[in-house]
N, C-alpha and C. Protein backbone atom coordinates (compact mmCIF):
# COMPACT_ATOMS: atom_id res chain seq x y z
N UNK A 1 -7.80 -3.98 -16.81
CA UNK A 1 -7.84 -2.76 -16.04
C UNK A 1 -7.71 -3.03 -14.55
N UNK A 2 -8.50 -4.22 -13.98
CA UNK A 2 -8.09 -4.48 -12.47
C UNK A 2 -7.08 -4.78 -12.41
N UNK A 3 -6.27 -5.72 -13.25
CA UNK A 3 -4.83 -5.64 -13.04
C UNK A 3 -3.82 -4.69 -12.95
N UNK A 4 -3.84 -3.84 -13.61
CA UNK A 4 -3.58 -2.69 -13.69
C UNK A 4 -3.06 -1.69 -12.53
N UNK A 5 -4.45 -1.69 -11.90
CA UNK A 5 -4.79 -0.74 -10.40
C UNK A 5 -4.15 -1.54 -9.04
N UNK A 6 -4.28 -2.78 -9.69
CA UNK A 6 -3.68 -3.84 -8.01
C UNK A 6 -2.08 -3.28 -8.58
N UNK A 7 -1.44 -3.59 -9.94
CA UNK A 7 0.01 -3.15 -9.80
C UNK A 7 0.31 -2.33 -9.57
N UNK A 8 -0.34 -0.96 -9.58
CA UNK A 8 -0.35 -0.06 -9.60
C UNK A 8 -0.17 0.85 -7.98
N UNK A 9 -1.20 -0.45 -6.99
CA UNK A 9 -1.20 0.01 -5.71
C UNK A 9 -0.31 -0.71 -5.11
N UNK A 10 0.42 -1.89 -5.84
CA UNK A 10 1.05 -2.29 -5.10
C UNK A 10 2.86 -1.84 -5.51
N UNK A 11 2.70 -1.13 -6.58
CA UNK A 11 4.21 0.12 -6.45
C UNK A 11 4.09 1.52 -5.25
N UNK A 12 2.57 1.53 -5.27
CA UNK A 12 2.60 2.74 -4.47
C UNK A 12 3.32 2.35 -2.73
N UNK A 13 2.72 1.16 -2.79
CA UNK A 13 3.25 0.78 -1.34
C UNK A 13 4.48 0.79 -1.02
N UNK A 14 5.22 0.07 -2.47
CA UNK A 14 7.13 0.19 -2.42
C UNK A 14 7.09 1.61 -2.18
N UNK A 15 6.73 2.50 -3.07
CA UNK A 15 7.14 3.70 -2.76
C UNK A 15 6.54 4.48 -1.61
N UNK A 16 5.69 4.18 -0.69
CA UNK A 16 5.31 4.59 0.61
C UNK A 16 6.57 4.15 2.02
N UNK A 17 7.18 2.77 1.58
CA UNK A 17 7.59 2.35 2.31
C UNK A 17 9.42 2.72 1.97
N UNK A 18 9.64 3.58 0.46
CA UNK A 18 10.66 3.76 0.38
C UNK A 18 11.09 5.47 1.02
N UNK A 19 9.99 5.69 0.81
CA UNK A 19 9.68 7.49 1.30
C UNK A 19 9.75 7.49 3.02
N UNK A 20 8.89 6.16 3.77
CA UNK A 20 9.31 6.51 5.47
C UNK A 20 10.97 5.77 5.19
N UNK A 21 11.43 4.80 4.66
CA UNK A 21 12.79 4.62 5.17
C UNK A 21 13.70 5.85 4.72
N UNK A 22 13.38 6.17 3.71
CA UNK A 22 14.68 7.84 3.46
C UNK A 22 14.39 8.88 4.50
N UNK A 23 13.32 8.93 4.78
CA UNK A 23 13.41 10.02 5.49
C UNK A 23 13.93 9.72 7.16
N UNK A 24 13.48 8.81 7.75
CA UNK A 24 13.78 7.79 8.74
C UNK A 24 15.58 7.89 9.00
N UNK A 25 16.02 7.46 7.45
CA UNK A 25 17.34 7.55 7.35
C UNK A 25 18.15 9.22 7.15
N UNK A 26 17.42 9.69 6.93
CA UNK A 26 17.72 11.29 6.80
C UNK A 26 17.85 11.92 8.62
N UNK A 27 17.20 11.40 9.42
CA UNK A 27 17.23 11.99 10.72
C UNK A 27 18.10 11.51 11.36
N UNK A 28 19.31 11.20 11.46
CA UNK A 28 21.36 11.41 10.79
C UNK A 28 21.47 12.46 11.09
N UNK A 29 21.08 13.32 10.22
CA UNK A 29 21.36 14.84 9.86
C UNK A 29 21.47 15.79 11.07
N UNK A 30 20.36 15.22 11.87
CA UNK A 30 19.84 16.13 12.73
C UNK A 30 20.70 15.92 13.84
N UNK A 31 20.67 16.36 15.22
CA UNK A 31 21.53 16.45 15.95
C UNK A 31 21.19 15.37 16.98
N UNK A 32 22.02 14.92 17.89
CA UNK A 32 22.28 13.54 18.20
C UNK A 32 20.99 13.65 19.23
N UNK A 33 20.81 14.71 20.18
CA UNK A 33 19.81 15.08 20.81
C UNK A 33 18.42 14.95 20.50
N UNK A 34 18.38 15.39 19.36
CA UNK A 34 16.49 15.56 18.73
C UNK A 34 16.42 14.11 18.36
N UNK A 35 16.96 12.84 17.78
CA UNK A 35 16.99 11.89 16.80
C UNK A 35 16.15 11.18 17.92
N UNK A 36 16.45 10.89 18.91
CA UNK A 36 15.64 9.40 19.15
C UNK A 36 13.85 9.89 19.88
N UNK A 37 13.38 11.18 20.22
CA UNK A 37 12.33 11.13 20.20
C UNK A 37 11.38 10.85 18.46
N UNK A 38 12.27 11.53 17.40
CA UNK A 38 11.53 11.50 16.24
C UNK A 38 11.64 10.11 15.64
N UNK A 39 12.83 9.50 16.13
CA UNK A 39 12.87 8.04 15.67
C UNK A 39 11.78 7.40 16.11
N UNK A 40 11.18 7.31 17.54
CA UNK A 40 10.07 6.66 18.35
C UNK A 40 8.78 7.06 17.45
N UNK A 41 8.66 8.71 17.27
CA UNK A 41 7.22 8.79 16.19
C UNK A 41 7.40 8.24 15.01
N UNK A 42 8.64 8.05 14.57
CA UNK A 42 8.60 7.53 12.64
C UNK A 42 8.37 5.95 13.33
N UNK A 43 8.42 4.99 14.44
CA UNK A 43 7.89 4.32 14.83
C UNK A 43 7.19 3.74 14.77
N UNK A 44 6.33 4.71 15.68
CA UNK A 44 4.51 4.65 16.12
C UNK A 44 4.19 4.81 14.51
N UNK A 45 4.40 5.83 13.56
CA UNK A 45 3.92 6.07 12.62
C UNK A 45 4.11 5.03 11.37
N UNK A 46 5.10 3.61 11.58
CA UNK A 46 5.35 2.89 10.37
C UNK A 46 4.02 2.06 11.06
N UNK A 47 4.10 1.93 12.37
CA UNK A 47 3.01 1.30 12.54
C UNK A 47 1.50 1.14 12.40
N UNK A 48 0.93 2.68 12.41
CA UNK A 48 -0.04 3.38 12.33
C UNK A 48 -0.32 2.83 10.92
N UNK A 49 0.55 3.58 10.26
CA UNK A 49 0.59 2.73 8.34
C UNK A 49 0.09 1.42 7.85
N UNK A 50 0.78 0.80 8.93
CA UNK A 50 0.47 -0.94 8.48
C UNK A 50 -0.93 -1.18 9.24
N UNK A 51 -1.09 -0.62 10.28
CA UNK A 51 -2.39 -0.60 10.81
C UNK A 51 -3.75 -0.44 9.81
N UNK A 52 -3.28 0.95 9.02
CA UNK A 52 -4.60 1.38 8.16
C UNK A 52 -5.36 0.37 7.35
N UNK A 53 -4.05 -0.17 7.18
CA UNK A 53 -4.61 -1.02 5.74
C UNK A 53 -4.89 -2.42 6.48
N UNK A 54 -4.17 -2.92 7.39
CA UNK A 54 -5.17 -4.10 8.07
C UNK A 54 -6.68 -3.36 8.61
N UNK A 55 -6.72 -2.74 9.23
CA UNK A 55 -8.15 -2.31 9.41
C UNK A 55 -9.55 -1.61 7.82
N UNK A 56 -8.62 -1.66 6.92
CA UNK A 56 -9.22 -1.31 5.84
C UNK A 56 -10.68 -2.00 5.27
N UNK A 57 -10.78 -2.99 6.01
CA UNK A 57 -12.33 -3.68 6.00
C UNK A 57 -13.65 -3.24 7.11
N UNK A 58 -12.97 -2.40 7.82
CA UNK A 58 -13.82 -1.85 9.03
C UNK A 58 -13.63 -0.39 8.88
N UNK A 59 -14.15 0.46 8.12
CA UNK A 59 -14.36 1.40 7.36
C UNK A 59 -14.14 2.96 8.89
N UNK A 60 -14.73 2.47 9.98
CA UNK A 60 -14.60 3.59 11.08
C UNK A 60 -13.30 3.38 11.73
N UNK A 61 -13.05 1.91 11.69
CA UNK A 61 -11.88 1.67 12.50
C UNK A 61 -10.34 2.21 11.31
N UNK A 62 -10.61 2.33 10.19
CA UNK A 62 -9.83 2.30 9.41
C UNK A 62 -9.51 3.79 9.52
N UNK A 63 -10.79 4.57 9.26
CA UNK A 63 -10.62 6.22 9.38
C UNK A 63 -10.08 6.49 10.43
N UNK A 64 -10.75 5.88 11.81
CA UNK A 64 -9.97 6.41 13.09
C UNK A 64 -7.85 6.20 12.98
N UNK A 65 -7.42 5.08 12.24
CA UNK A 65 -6.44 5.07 12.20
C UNK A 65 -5.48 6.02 11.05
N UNK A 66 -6.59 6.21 10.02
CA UNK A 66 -5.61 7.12 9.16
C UNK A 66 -6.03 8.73 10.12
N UNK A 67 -6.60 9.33 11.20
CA UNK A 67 -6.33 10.15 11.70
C UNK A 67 -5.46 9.88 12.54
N UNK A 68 -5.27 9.64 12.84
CA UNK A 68 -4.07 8.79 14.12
C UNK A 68 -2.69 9.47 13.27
N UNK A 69 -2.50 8.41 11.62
CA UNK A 69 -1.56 8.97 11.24
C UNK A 69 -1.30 10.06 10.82
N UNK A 70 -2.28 10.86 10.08
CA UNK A 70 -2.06 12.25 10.20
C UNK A 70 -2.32 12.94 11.42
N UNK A 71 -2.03 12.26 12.40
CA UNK A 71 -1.84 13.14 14.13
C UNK A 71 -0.07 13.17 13.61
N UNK A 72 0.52 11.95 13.43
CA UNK A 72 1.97 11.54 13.95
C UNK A 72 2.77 12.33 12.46
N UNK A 73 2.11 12.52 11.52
CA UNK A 73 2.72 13.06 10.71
C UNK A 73 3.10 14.57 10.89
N UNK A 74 2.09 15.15 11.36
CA UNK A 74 2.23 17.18 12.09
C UNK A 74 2.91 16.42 12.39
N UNK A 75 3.13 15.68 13.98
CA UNK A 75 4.10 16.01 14.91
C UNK A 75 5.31 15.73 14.63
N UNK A 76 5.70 14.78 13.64
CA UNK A 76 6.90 14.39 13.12
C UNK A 76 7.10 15.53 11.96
N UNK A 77 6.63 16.52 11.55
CA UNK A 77 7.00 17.77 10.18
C UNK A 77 7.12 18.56 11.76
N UNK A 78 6.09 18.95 12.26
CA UNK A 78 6.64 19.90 13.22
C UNK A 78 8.07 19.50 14.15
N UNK A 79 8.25 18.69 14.48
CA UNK A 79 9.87 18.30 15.32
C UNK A 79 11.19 18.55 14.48
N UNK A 80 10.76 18.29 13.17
CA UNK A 80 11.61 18.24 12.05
C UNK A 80 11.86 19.50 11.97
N UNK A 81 10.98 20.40 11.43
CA UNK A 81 10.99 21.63 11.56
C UNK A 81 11.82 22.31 12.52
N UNK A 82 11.41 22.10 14.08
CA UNK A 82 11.94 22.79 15.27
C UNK A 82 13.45 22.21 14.92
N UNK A 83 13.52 21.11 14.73
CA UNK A 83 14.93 20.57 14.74
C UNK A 83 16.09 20.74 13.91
N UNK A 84 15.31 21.74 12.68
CA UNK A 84 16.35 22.05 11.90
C UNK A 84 16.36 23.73 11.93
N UNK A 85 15.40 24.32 12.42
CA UNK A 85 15.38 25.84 12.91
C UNK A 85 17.06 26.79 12.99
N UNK A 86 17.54 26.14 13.76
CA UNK A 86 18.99 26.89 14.56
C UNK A 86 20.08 26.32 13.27
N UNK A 87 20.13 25.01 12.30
CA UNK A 87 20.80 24.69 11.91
C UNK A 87 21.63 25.72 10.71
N UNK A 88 22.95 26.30 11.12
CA UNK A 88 23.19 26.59 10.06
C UNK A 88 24.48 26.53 8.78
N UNK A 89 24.23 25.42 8.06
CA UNK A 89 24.68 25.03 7.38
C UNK A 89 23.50 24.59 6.78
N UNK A 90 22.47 24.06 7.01
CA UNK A 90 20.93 23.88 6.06
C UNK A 90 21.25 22.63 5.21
N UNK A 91 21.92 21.52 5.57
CA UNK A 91 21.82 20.25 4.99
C UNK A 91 20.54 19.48 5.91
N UNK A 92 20.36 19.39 6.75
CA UNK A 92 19.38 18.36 7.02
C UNK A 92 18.25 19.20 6.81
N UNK A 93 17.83 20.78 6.94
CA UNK A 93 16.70 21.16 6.55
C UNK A 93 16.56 20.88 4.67
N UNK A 94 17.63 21.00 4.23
CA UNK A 94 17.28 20.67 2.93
C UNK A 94 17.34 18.80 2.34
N UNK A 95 17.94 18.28 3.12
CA UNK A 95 17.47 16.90 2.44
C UNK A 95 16.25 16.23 3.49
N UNK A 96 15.97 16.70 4.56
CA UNK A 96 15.17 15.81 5.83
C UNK A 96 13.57 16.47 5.40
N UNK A 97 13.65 17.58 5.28
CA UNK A 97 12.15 18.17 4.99
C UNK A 97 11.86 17.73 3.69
N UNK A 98 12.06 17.32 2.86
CA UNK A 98 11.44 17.22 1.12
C UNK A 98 11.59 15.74 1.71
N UNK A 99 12.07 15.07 2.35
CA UNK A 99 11.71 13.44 2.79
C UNK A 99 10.64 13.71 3.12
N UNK A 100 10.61 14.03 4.38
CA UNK A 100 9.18 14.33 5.32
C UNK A 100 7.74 14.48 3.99
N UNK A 101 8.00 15.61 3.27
CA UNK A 101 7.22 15.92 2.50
C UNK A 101 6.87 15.10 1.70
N UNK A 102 7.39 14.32 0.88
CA UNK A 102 7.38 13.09 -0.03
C UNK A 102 6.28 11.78 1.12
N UNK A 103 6.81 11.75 2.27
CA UNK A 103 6.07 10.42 2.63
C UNK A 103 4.67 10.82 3.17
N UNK A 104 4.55 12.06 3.49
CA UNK A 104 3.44 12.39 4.01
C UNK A 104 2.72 12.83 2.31
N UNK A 105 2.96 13.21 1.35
CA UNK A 105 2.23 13.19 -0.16
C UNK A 105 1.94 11.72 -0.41
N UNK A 106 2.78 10.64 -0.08
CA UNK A 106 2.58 9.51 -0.78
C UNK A 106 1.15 8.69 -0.09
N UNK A 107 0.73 9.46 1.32
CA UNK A 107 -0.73 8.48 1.74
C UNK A 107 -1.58 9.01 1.22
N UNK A 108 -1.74 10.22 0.37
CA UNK A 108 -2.69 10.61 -0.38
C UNK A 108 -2.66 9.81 -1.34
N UNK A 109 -1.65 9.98 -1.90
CA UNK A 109 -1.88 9.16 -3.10
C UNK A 109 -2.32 7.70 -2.66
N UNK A 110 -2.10 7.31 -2.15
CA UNK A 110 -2.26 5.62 -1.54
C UNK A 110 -3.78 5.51 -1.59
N UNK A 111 -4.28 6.86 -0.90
CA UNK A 111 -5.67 6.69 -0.29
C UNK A 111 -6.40 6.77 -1.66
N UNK A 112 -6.44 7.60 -2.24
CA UNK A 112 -7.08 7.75 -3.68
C UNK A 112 -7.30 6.58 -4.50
N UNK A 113 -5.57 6.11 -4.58
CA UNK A 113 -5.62 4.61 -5.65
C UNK A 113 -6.23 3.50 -5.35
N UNK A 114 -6.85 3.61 -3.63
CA UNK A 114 -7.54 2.25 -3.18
C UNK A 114 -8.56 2.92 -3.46
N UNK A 115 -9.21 3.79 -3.39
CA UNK A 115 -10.52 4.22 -3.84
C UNK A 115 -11.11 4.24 -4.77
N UNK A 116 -9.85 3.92 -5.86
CA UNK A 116 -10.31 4.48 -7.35
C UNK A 116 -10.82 2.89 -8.04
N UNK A 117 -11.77 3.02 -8.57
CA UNK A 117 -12.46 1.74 -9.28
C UNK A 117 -13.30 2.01 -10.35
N UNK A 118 -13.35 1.24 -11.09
CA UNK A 118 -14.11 1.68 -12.31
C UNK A 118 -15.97 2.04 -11.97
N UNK A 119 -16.80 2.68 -12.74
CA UNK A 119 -17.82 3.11 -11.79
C UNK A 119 -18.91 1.75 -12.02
N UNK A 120 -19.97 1.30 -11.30
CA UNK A 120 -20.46 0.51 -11.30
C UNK A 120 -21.34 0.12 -12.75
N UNK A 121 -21.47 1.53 -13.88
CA UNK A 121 -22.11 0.76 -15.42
C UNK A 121 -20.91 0.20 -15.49
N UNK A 122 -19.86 -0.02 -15.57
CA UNK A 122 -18.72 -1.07 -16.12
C UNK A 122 -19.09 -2.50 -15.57
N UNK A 123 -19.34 -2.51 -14.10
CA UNK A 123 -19.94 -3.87 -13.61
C UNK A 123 -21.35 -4.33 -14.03
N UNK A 124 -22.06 -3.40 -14.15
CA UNK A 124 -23.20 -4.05 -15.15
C UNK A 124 -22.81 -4.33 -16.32
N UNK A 125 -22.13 -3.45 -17.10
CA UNK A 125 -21.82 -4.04 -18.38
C UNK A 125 -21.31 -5.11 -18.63
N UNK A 126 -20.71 -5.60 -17.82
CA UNK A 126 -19.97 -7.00 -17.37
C UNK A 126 -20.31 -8.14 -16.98
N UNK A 127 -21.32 -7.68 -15.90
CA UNK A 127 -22.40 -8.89 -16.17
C UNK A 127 -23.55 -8.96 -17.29
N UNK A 128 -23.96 -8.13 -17.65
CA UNK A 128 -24.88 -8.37 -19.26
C UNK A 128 -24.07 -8.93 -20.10
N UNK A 129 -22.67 -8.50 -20.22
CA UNK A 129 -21.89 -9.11 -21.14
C UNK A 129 -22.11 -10.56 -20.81
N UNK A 130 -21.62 -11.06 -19.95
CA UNK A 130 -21.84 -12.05 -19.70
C UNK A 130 -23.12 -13.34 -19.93
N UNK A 131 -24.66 -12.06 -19.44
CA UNK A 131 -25.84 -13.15 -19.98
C UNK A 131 -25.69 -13.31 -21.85
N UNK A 132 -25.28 -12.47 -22.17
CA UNK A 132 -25.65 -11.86 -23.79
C UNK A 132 -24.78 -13.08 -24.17
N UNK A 133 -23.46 -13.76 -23.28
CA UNK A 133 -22.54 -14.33 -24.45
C UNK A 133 -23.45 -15.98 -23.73
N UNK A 134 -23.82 -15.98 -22.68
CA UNK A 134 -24.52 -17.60 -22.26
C UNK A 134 -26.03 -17.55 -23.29
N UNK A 135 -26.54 -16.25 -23.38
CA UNK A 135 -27.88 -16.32 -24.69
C UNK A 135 -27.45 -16.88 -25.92
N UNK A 136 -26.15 -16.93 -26.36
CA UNK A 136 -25.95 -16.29 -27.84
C UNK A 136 -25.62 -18.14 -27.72
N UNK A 137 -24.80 -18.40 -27.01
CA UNK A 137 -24.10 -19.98 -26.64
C UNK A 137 -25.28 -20.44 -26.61
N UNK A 138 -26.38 -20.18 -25.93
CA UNK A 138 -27.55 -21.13 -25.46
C UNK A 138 -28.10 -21.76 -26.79
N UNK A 139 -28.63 -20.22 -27.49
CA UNK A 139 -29.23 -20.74 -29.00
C UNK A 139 -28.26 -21.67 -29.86
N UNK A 140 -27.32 -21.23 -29.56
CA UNK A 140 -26.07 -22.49 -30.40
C UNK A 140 -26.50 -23.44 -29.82
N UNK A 141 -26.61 -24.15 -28.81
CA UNK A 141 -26.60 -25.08 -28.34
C UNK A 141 -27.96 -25.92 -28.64
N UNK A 142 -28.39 -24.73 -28.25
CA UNK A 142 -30.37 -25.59 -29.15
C UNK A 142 -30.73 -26.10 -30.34
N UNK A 143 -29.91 -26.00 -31.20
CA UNK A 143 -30.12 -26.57 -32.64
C UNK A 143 -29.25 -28.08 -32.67
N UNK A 144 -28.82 -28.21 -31.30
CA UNK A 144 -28.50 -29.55 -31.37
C UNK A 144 -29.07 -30.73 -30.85
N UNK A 145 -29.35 -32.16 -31.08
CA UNK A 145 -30.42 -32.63 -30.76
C UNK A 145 -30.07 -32.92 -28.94
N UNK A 146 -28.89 -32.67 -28.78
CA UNK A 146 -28.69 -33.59 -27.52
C UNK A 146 -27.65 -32.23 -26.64
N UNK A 147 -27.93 -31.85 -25.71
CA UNK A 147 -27.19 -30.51 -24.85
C UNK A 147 -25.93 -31.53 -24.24
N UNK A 148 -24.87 -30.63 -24.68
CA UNK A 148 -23.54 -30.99 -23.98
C UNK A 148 -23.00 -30.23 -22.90
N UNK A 149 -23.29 -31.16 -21.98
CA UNK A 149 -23.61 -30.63 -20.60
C UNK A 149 -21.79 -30.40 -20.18
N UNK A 150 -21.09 -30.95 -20.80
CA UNK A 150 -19.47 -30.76 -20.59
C UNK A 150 -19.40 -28.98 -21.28
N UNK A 151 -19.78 -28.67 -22.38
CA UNK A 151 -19.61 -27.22 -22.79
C UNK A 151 -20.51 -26.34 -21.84
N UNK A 152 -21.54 -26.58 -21.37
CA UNK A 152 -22.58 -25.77 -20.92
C UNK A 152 -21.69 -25.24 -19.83
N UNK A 153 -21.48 -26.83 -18.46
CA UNK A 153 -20.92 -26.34 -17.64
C UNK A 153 -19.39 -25.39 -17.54
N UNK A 154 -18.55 -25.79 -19.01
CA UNK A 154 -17.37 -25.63 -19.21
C UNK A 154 -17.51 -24.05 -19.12
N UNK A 155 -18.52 -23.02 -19.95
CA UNK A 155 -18.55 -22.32 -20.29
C UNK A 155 -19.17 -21.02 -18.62
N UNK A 156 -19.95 -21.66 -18.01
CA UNK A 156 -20.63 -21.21 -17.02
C UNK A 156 -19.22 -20.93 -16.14
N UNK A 157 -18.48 -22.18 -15.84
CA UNK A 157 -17.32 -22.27 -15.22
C UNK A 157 -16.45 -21.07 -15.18
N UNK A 158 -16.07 -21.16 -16.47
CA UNK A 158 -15.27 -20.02 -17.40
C UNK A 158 -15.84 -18.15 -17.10
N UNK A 159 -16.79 -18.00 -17.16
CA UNK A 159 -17.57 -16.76 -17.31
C UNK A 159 -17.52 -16.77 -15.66
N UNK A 160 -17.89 -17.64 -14.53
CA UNK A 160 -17.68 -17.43 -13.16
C UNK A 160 -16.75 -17.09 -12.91
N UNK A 161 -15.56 -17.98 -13.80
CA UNK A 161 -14.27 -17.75 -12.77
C UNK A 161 -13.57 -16.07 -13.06
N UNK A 162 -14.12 -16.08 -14.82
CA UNK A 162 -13.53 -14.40 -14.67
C UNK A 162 -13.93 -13.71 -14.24
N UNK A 163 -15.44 -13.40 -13.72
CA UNK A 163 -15.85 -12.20 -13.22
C UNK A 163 -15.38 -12.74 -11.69
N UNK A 164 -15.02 -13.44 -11.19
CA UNK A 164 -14.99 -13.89 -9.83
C UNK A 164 -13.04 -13.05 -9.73
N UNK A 165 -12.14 -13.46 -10.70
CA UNK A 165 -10.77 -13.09 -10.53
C UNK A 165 -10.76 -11.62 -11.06
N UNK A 166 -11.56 -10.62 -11.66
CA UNK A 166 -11.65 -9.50 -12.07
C UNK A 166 -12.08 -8.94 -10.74
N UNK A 167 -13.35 -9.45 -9.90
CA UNK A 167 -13.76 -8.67 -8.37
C UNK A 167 -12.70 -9.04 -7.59
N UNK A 168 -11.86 -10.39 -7.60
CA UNK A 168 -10.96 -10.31 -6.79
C UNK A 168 -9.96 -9.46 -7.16
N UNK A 169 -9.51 -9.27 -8.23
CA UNK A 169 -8.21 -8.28 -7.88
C UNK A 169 -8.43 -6.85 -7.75
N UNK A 170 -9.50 -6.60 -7.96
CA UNK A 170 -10.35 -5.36 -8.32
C UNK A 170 -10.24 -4.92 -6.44
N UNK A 171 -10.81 -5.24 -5.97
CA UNK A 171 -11.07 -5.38 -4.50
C UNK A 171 -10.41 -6.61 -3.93
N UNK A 172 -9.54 -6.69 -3.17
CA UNK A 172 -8.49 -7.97 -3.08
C UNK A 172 -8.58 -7.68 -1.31
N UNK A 173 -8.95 -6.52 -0.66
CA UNK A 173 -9.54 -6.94 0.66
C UNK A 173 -10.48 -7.32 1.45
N UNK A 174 -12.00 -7.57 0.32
CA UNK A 174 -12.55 -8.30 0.45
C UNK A 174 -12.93 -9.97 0.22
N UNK A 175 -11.86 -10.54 -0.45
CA UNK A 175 -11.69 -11.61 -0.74
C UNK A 175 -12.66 -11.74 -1.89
């Protein structure tokens, strides 16, 4: 299941990053005049993006930046908007706005799927699982006259390293 959610967030990102380049590439459409202030916010705003998620371990600094990007997102739907107002033939209002719309839907979704984790009885259950299967091994091990300290540790090893690569991919920005 943690595997799962890391692949899972890490298509969302292709598709975050395929949603600002179409639309990015959609402002073409618009007239030679409006393009390079909205080019400068789709900019600031790829940046803002990559920002969030490096700051994603500093929980205020992280929020302050996903408002930031929903500052640059209005202002980039509103320019878009103004900029396709007078147009009439209605090709860039009809392919440039459902861009716009698509990349500004896709940080919701982004935001959700990093949030989403299984609820914490799964992590208890996981570690009990865990004492229940070193109990069950232990008594095996006691009916023998001499403890094999190669299985004991083998097994301790084993049970660390998965719950250790399950929290890592589970949460992969906390290391």
């Amino acid at each position: 299941g943690a595997y799962s959610r890391y692949d899972a967030r890490r298509h969302l990102i292709v598709a975050e990053v395929n949603a600002i380049s179409t639309a990015y590439l959609r402002l073409d459409l618009l007239p030679q005049e409006r393009q390079p202030a909205l080019r400068a916010k789709f900019r600031e705003y790829a940046k803002s993006r990559s920002e969030v998620w490096r700051l994603l371990v500093d929980r205020e600094a992280a929020l302050a930046e996903i408002a930031r990007s929903e500052a640059l997102q209005r202002a980039i739907w509103a320019d878009a908007v103004d900029a396709t107002q007078d147009e009439t033939g209605g090709d860039a209002r009809k392919l440039l706005l459902p861009a716009l719309n698509e990349m500004i839907d896709i940080t919701t979704t982004r935001l959700v799927a990093i949030q989403s984790h299984p609820p914490l009885i799964i992590f208890l259950l996981l570690g009990a699982l865990s004492l229940a299967a070193a109990w069950i091994v232990g008594f095996g091990m006691a009916k023998t006259e001499r403890l094999s300290y190669v299985h004991a540790i083998g097994f301790a090893a084993a049970m660390t390293l998965a719950l250790y690569v399950i929290l890592d991919i589970e949460y992969p920005r906390y290391g």
